[in-house]
C-alpha atoms as a PDB file:
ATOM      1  CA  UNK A   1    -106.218 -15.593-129.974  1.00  0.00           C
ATOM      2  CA  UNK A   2    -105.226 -17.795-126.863  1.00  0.00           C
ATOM      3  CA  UNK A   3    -104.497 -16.200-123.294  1.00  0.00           C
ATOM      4  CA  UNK A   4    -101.547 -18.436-122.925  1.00  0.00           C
ATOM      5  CA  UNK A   5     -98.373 -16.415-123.042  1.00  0.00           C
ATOM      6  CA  UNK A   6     -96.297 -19.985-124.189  1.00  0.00           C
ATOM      7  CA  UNK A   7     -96.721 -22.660-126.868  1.00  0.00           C
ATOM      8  CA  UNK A   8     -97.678 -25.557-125.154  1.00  0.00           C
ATOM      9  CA  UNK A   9     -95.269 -29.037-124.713  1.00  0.00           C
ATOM     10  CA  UNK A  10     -97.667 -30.239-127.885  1.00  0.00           C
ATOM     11  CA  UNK A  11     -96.899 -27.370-129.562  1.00  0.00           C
ATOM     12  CA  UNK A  12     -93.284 -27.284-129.262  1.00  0.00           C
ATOM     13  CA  UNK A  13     -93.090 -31.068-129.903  1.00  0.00           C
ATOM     14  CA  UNK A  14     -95.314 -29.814-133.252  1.00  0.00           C
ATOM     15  CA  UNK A  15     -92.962 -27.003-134.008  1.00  0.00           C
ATOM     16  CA  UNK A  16     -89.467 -28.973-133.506  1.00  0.00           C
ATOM     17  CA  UNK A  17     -90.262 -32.537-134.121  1.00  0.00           C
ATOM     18  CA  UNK A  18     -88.390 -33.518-131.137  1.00  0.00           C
ATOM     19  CA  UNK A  19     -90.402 -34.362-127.791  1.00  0.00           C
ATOM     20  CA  UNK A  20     -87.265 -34.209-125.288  1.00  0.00           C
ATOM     21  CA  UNK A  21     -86.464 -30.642-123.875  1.00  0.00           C
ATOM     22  CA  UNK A  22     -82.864 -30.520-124.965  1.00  0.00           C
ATOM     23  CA  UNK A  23     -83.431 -31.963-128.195  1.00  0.00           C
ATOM     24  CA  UNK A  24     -86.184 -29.250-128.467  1.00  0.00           C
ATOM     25  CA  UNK A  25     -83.393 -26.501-127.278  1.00  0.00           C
ATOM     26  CA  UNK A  26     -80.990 -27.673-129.981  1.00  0.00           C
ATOM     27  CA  UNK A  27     -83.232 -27.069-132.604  1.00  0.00           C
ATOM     28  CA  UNK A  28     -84.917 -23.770-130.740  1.00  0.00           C
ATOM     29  CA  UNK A  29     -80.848 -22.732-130.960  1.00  0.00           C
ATOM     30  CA  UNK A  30     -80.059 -23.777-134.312  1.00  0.00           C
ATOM     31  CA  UNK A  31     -82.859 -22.006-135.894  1.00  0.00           C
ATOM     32  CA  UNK A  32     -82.529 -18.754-133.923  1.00  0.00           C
ATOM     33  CA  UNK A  33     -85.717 -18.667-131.685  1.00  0.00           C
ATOM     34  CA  UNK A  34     -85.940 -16.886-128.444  1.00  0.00           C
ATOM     35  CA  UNK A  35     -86.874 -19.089-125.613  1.00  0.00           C
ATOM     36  CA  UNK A  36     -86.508 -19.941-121.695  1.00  0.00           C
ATOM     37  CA  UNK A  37     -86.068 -22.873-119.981  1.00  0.00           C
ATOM     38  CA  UNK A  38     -87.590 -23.532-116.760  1.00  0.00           C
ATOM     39  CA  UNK A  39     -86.858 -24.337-113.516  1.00  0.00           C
ATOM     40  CA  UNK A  40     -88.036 -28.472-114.414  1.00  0.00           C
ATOM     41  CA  UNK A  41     -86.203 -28.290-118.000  1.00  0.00           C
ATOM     42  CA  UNK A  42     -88.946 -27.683-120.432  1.00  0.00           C
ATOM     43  CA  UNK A  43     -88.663 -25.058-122.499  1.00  0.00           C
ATOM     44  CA  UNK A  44     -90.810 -21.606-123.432  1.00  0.00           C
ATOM     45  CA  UNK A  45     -91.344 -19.797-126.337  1.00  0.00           C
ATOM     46  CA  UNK A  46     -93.386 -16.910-126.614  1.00  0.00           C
ATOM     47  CA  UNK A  47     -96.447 -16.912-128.467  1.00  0.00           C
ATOM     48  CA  UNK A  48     -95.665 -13.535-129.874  1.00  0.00           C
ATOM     49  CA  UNK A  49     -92.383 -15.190-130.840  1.00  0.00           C
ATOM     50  CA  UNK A  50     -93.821 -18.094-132.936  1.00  0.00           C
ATOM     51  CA  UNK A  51     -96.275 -15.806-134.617  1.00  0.00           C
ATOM     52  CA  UNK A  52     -93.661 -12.670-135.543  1.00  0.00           C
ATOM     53  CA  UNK A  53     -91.388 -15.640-137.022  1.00  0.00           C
ATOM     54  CA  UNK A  54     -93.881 -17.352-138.983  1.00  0.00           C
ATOM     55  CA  UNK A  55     -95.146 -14.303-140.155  1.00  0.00           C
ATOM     56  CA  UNK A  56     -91.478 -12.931-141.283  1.00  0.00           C
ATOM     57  CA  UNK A  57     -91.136 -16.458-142.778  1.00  0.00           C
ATOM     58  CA  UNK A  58     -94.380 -16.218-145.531  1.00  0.00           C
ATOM     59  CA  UNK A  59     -93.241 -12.568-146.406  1.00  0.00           C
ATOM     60  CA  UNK A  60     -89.960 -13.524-146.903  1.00  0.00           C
ATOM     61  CA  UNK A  61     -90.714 -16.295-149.064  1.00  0.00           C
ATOM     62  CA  UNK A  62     -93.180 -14.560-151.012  1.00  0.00           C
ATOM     63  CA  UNK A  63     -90.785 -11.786-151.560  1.00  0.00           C
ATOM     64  CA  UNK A  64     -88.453 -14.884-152.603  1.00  0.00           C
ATOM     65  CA  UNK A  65     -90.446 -16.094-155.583  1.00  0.00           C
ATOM     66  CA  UNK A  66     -90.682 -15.193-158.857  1.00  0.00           C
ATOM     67  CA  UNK A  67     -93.691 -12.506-160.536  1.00  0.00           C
ATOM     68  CA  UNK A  68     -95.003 -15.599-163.187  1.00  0.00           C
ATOM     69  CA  UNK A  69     -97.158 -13.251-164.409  1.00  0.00           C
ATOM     70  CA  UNK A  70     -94.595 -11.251-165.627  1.00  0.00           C
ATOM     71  CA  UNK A  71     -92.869 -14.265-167.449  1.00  0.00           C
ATOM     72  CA  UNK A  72     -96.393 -15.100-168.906  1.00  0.00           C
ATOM     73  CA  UNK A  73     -96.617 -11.128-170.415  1.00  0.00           C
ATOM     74  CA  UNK A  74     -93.783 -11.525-171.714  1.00  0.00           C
ATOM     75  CA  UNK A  75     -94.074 -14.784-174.148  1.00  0.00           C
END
């Protein structure tokens, strides 16, 4: 696990596809993540933030898709 508390500028760029701040923010919004922005204009997200949300994303989507196996008992 990393001791920084924020992504990193690489990260976010990673994360959003954008590379300027308020590009970044737009899409931060739009999606619904938590974040700060700093005295210079970057932007920080939590850590804890990106993980909790891409963990919430694969259960969701696993609870989204369909039991095959229970189509292939069936035929």
């Amino acid at each position: 696990m990393s001791s920084q508390i924020f992504l990193t500028e690489d990260e976010l760029r990673a994360l959003t596809g954008y590379k300027r701040p308020a590009e970044q923010r737009r899409w931060l919004a739009k999606h619904g993540w938590s974040f700060e922005v700093r005295a210079d204009g970057k932007n920080c997200v939590l850590y804890e933030e990106a993980r909790n949300r891409m963990l919430t994303e694969k259960r969701d989507k696993r609870a989204t898709e369909p039991d095959l196996e229970v189509l292939r008992s069936l035929g």
